[in-house]
N, C-alpha and C. Protein backbone atom coordinates (compact mmCIF):
# COMPACT_ATOMS: atom_id res chain seq x y z
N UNK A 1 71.76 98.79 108.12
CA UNK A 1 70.54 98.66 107.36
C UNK A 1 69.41 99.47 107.97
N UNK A 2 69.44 100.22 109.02
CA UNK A 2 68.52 100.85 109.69
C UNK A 2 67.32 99.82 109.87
N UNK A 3 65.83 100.82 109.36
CA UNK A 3 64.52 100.34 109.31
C UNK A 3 64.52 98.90 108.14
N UNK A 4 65.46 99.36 107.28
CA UNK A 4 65.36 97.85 106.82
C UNK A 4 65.60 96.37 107.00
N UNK A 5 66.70 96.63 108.24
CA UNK A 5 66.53 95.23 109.22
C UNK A 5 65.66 94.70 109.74
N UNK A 6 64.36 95.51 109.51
CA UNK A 6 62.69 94.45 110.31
C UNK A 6 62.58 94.16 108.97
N UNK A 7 62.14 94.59 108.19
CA UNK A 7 61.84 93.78 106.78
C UNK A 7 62.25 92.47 106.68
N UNK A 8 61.05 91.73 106.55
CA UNK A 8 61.61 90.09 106.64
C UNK A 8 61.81 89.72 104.66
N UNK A 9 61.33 90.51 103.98
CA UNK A 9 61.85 89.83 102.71
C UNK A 9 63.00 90.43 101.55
N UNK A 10 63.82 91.13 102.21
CA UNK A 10 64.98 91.75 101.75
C UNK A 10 65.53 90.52 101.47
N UNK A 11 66.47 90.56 100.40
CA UNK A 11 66.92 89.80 99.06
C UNK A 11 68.55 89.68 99.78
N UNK A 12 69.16 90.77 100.54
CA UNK A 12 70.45 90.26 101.34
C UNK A 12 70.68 91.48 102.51
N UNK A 13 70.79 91.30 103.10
CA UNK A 13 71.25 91.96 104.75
C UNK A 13 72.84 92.21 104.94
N UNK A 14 73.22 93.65 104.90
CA UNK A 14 74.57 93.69 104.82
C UNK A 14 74.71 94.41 106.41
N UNK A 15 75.80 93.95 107.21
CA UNK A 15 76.22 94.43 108.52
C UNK A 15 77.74 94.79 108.40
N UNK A 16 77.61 95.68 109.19
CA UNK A 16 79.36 96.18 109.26
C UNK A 16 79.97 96.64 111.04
N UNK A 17 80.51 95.17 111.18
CA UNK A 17 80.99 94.93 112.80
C UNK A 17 81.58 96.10 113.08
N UNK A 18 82.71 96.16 112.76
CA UNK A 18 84.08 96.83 112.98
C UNK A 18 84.47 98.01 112.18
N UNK A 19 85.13 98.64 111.74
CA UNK A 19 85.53 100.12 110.86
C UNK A 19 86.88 99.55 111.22
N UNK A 20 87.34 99.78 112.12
CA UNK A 20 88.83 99.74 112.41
C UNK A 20 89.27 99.63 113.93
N UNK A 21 89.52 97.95 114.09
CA UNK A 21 90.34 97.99 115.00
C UNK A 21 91.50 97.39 115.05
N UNK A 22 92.41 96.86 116.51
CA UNK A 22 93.68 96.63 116.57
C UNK A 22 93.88 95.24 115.85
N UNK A 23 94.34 94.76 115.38
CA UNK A 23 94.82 93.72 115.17
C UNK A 23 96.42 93.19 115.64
N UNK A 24 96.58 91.95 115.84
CA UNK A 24 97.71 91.24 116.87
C UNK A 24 97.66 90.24 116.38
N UNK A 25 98.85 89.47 116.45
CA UNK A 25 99.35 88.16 116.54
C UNK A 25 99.71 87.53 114.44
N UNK A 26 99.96 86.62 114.59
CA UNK A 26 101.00 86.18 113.33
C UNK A 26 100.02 85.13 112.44
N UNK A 27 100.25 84.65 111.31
CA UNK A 27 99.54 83.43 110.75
C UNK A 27 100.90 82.85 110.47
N UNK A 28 101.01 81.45 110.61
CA UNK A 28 101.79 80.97 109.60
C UNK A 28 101.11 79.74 108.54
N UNK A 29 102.12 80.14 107.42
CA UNK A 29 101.44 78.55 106.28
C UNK A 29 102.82 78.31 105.96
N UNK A 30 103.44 76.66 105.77
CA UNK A 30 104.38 76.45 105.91
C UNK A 30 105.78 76.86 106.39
N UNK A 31 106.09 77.20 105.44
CA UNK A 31 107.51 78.27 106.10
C UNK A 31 107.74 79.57 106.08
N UNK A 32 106.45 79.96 105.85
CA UNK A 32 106.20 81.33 105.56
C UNK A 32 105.07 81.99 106.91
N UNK A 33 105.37 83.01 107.70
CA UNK A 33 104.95 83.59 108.84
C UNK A 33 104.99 84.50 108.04
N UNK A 34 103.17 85.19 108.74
CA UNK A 34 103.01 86.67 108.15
C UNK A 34 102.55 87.93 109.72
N UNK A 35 103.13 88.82 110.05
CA UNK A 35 102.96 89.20 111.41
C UNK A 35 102.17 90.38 111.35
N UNK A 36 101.29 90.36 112.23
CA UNK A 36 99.70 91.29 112.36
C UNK A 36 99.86 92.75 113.56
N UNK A 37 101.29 92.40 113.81
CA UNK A 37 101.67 93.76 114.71
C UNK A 37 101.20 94.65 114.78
N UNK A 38 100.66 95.69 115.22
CA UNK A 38 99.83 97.10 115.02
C UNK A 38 99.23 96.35 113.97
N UNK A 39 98.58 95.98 113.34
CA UNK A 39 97.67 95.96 112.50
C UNK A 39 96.41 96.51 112.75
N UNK A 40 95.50 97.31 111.76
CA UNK A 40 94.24 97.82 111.63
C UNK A 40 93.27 96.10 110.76
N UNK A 41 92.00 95.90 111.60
CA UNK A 41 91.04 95.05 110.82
C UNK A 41 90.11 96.12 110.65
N UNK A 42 89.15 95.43 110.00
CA UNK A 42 87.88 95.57 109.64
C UNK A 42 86.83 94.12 109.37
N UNK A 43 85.30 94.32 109.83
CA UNK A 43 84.53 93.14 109.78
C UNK A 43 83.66 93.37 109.27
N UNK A 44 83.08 92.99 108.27
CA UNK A 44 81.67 93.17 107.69
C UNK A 44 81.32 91.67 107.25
N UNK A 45 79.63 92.00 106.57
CA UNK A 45 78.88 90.62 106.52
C UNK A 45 77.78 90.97 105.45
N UNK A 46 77.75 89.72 104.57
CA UNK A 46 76.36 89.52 104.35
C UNK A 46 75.90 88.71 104.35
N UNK A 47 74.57 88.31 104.49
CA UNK A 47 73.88 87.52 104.71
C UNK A 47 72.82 87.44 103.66
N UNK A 48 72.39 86.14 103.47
CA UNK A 48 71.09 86.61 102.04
C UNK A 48 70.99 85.25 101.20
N UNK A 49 69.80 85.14 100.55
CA UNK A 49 69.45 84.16 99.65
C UNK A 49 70.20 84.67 97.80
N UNK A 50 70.40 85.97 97.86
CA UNK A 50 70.95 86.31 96.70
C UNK A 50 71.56 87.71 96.51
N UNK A 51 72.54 87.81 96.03
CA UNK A 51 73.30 89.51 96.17
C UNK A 51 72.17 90.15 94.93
N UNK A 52 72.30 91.37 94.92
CA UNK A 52 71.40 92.29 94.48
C UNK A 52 72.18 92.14 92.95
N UNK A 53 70.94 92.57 91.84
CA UNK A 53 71.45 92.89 90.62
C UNK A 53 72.26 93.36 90.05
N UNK A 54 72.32 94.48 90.56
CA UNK A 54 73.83 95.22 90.76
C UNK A 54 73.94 96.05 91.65
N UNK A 55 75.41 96.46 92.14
CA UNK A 55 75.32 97.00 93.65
C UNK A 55 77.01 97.45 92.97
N UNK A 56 77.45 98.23 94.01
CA UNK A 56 79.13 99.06 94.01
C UNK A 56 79.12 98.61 95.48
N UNK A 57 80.52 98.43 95.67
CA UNK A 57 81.25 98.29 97.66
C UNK A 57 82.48 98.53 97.06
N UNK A 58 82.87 99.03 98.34
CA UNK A 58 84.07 99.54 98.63
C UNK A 58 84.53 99.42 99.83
N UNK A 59 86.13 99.34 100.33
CA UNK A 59 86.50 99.46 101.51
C UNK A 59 88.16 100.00 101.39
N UNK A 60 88.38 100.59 102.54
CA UNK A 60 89.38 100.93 102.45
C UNK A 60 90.05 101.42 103.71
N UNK A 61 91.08 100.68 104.43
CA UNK A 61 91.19 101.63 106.11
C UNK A 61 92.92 101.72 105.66
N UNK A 62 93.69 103.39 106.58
CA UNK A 62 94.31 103.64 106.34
C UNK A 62 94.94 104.36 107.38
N UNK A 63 95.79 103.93 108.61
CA UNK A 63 95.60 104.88 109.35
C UNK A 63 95.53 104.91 110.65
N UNK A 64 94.93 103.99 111.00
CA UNK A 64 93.32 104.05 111.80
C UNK A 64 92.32 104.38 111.51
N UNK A 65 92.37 104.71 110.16
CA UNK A 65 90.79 105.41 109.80
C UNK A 65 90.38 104.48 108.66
N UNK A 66 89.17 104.12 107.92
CA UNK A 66 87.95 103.48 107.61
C UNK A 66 87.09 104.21 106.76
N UNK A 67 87.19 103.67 105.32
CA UNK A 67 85.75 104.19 104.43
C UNK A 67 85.46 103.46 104.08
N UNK A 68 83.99 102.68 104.03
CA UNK A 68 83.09 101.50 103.51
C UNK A 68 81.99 102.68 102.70
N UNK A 69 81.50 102.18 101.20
CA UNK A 69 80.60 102.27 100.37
C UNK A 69 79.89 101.13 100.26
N UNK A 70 78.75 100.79 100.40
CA UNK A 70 77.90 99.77 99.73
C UNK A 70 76.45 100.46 98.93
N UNK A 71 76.17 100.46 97.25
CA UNK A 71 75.22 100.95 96.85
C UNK A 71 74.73 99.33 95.80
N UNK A 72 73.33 99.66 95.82
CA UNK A 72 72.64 98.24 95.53
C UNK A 72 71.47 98.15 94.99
N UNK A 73 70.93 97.97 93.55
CA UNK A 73 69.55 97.99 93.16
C UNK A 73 68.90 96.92 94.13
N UNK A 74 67.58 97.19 94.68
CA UNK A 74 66.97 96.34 95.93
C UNK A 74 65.55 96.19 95.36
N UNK A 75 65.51 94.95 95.39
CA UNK A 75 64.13 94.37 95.27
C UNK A 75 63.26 94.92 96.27
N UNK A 76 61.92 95.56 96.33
CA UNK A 76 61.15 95.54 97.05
C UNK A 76 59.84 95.28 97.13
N UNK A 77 59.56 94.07 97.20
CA UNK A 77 58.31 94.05 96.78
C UNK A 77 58.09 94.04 95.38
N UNK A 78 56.94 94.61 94.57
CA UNK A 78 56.65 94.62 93.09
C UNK A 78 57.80 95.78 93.03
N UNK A 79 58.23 96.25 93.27
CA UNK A 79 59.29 97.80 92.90
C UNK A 79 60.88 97.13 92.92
N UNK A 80 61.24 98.65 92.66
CA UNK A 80 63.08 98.16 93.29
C UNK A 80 63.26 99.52 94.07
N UNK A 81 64.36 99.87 94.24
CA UNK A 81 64.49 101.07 94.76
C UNK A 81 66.28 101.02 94.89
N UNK A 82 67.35 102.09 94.70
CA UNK A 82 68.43 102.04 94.84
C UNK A 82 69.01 102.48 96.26
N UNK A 83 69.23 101.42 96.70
CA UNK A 83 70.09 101.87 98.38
C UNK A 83 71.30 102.36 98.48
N UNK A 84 71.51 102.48 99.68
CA UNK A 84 72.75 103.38 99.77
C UNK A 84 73.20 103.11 101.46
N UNK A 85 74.49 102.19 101.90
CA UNK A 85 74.66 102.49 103.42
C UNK A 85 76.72 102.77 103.21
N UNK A 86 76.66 103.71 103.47
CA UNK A 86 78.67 104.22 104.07
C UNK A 86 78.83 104.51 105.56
N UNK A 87 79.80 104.46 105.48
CA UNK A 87 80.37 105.28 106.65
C UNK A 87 81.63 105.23 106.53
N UNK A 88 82.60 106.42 107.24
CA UNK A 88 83.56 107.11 107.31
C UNK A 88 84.25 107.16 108.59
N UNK A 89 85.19 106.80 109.04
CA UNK A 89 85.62 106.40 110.28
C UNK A 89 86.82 107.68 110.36
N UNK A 90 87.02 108.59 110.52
CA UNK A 90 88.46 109.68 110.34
C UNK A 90 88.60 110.45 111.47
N UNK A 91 89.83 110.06 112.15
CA UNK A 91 90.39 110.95 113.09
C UNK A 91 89.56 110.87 114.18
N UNK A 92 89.00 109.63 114.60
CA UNK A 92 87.78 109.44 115.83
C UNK A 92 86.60 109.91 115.65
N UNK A 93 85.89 110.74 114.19
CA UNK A 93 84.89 110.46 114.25
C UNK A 93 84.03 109.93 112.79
N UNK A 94 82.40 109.74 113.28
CA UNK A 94 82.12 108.55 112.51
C UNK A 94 81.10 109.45 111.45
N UNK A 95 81.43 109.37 110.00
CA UNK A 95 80.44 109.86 109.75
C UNK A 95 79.13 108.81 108.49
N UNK A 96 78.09 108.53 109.11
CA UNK A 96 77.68 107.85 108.10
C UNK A 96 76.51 107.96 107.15
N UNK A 97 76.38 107.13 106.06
CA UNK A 97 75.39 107.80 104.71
C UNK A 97 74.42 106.62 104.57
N UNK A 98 73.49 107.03 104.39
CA UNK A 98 72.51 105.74 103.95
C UNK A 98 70.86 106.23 103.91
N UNK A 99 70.30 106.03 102.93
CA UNK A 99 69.12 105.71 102.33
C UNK A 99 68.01 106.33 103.37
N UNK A 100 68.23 105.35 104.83
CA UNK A 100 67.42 105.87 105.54
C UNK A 100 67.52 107.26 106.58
N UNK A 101 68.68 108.03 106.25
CA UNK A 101 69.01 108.98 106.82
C UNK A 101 68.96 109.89 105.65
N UNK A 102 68.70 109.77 104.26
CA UNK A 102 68.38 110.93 103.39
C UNK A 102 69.59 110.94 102.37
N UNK A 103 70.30 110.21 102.47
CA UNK A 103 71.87 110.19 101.03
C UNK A 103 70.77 110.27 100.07
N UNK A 104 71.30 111.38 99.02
CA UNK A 104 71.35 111.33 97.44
C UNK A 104 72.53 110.91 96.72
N UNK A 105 71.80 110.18 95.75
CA UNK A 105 73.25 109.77 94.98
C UNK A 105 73.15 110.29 93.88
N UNK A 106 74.14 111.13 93.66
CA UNK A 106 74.49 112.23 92.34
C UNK A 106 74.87 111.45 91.78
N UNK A 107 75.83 110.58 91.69
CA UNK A 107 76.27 109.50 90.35
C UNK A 107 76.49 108.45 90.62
N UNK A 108 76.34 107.12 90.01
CA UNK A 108 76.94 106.09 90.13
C UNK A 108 76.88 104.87 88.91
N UNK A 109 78.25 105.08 89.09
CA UNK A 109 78.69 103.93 87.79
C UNK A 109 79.40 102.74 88.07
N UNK A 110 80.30 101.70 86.77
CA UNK A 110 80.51 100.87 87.86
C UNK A 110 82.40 100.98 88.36
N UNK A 111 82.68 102.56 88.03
CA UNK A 111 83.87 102.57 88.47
C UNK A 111 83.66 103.58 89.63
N UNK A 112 82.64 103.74 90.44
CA UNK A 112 82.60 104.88 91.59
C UNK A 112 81.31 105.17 91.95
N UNK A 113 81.48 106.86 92.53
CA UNK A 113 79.85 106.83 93.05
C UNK A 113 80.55 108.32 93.90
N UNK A 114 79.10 109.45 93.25
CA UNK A 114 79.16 110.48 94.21
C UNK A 114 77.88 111.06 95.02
N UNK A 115 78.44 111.14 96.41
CA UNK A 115 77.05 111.07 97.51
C UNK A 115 77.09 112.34 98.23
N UNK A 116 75.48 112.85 98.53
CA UNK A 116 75.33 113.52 99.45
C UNK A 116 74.50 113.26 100.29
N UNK A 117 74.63 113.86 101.90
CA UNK A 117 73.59 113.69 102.44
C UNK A 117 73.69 115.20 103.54
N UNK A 118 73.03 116.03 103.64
CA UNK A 118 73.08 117.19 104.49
C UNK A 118 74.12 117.66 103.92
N UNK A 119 75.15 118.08 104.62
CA UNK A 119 76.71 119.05 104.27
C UNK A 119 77.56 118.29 103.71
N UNK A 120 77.42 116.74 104.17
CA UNK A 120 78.46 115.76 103.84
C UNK A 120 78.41 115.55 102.21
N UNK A 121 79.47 115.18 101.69
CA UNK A 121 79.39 114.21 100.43
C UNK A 121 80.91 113.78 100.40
N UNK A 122 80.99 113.06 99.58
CA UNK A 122 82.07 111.46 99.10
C UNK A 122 81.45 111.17 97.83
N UNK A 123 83.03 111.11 97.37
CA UNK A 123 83.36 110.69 95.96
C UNK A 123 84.21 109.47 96.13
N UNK A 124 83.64 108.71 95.76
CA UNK A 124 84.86 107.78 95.25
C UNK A 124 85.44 107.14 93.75
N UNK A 125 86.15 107.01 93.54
CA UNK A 125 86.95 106.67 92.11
C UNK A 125 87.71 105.52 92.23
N UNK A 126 87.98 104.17 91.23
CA UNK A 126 88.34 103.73 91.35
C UNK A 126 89.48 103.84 89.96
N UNK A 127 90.46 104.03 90.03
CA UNK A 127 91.39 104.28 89.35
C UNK A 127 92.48 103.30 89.01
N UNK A 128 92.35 101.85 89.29
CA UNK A 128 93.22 101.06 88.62
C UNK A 128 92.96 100.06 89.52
N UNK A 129 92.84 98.27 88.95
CA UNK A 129 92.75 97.66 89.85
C UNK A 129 92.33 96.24 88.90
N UNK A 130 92.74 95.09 89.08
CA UNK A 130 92.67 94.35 88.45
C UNK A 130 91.43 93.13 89.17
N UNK A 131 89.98 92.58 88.94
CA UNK A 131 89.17 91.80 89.13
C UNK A 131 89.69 90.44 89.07
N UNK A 132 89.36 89.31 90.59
CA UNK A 132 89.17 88.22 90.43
C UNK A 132 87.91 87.55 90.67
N UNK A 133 87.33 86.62 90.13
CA UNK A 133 86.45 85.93 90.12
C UNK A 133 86.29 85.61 91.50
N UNK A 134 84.65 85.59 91.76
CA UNK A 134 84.54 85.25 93.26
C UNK A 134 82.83 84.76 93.04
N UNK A 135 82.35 83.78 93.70
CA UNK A 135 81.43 83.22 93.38
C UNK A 135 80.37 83.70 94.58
N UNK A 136 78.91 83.76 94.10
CA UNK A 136 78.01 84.47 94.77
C UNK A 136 76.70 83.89 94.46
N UNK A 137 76.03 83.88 95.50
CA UNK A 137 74.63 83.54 95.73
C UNK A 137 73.52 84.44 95.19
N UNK A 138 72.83 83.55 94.48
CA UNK A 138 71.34 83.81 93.77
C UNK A 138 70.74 82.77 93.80
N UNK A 139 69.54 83.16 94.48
CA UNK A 139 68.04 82.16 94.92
C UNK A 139 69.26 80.98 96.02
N UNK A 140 69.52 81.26 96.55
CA UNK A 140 70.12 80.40 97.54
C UNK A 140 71.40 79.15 97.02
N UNK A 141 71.58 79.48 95.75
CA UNK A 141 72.98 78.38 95.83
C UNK A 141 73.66 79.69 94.84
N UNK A 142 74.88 78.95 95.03
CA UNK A 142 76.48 79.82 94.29
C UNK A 142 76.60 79.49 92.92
N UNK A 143 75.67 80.20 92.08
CA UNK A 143 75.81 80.06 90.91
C UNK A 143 76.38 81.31 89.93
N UNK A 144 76.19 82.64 90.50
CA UNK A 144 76.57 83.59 90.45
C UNK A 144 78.29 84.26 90.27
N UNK A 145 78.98 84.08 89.17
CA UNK A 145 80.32 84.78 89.23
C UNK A 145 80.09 86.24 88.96
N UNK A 146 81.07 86.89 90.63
CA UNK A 146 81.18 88.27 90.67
C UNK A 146 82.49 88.52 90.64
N UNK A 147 82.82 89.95 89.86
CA UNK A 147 84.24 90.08 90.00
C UNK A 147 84.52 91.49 91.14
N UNK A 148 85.62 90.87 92.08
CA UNK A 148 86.20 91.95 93.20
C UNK A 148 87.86 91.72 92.97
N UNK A 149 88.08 93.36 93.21
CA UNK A 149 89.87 93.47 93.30
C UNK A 149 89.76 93.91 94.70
N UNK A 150 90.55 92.98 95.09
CA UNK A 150 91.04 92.65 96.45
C UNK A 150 92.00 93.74 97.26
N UNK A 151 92.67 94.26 96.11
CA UNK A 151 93.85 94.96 96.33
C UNK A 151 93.97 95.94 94.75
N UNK A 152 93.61 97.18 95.06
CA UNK A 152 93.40 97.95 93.90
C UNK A 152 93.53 99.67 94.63
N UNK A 153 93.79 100.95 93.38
CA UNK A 153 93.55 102.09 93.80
C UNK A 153 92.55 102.63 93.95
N UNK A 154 92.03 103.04 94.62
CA UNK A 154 90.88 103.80 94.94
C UNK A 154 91.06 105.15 95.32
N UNK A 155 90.44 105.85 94.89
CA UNK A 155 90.38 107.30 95.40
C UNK A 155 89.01 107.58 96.14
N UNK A 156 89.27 108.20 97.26
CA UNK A 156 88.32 108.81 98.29
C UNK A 156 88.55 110.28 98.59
N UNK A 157 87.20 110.96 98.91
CA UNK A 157 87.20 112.07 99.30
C UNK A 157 85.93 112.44 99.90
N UNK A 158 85.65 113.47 101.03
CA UNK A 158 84.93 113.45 102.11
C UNK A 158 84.92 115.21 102.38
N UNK A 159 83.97 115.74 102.06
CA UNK A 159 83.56 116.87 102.34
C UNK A 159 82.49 117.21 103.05
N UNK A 160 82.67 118.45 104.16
CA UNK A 160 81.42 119.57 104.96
C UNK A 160 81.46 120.76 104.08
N UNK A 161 79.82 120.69 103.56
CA UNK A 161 79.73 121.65 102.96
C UNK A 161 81.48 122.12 101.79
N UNK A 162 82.26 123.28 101.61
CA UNK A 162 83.32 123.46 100.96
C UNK A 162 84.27 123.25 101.67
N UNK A 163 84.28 122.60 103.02
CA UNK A 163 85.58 122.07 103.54
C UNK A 163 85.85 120.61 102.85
N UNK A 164 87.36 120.68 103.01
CA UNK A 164 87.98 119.15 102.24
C UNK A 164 88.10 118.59 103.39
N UNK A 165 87.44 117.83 104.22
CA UNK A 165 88.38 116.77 105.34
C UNK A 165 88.97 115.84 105.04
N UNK A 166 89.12 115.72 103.68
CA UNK A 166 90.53 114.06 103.78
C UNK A 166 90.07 114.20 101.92
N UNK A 167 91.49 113.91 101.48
CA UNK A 167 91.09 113.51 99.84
C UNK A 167 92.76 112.57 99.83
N UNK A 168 92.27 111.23 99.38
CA UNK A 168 93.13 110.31 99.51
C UNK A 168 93.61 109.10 98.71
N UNK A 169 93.95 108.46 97.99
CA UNK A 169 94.30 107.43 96.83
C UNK A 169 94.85 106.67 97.76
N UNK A 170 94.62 105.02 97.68
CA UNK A 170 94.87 103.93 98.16
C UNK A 170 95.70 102.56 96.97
N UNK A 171 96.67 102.31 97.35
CA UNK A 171 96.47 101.05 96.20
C UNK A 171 96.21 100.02 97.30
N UNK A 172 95.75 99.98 98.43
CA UNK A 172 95.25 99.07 99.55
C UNK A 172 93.94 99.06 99.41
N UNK A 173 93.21 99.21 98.68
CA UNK A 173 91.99 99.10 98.53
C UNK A 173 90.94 98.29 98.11
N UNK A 174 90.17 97.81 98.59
CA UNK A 174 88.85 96.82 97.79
C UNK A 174 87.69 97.52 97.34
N UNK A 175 87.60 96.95 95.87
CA UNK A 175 86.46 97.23 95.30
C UNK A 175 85.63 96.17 94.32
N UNK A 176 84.62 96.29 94.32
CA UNK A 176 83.44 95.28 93.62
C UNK A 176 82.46 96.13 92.87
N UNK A 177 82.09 95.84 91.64
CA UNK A 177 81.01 96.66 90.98
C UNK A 177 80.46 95.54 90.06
N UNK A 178 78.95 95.58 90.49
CA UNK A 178 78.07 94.66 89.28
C UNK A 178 77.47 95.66 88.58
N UNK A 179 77.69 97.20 88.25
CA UNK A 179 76.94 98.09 88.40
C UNK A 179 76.88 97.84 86.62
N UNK A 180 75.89 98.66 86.32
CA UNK A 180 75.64 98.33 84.28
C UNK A 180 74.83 100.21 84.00
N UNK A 181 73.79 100.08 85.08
CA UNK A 181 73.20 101.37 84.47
C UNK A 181 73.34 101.90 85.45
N UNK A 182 73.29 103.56 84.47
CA UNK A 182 74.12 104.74 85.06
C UNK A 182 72.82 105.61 86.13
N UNK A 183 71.51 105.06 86.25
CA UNK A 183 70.31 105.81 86.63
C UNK A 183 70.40 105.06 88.21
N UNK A 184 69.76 105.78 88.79
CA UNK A 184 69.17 105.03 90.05
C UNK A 184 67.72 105.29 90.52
N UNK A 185 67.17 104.01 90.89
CA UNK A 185 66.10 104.52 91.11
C UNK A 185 65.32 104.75 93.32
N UNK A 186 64.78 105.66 92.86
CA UNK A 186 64.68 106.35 94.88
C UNK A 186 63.49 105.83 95.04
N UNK A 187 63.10 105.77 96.41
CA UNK A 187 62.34 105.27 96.94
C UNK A 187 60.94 105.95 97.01
């Protein structure tokens, strides 16, 4: 969230622990054991009295490597303004996008979103994926049904300037979109 983590009246606070690390050890539920061997996690969070009007997220690790999207109409005050925080975890290094470092967002709808910021840009597409109901906070209680596919295709791609560094389709992928209009508005 950068500078927007002092802001004491932001509407929800999103953090992102982890990108990708090791994961170990097994779950079991009845007779069924599921084993976490080499496994890749990821940790993120939000926090908040209410999720934003509409917003796009994404996640997706593959690899060892890590792409998170989060874009979000944001209350500010009498205004709104459209945010923007990613990052890109590939091949050990990190590259990330957000609002307060200068991302433009060339498009965003509620099946994707294409970003620039300096040389960098990312596209993402979501290309097949079926929504379950998941319940969400507005003005402080769970009255809110949002729909996220848990497990869906996503397409990613990550460019310097006309270099391709990674263009990739997932059906391991999560995605969420409350998104409705196609405009955004900047700060």
């Amino acid at each position: 969230m950068g500078p927007f983590r002092f802001v004491p009246f932001m509407q929800c606070r999103h953090s992102l622990v982890s990108m990708a690390h090791r994961v170990t050890g097994q779950l079991s539920w009845g007779a069924d054991r599921l084993d976490f061997a080499e496994g890749q996690g990821y940790i993120e969070g939000d926090r908040g009295r209410s999720f934003p009007r509409q917003y796009l997220w994404t996640h997706c690790g593959w690899d060892g490597n890590s792409v998170m999207l989060s874009i979000a109409d944001i209350p500010f005050g009498p205004s709104r303004f459209t945010g923007c925080i990613g990052a890109v975890y590939f091949k050990g290094n990190v590259y990330r996008f957000a609002t307060y470092l200068g991302v433009r967002l060339e498009h965003v709808d509620s099946r994707g979103a294409v970003i620039r910021q300096g040389e960098l840009s990312m596209q993402v597409t979501l290309e097949q994926g079926d929504a379950l109901d998941l319940q969400a906070p507005t003005r402080g209680n769970m009255e809110r049904i949002i729909r996220e596919s848990l497990t869906c295709r996503v397409h990613y791609q990550l460019r310097r300037g006309s270099e391709l560094l990674f263009s990739m389709a997932s059906d391991q992928a999560s995605f969420e979109s409350e998104w409705e209009e196609s405009h955004v508005r900047t700060i």
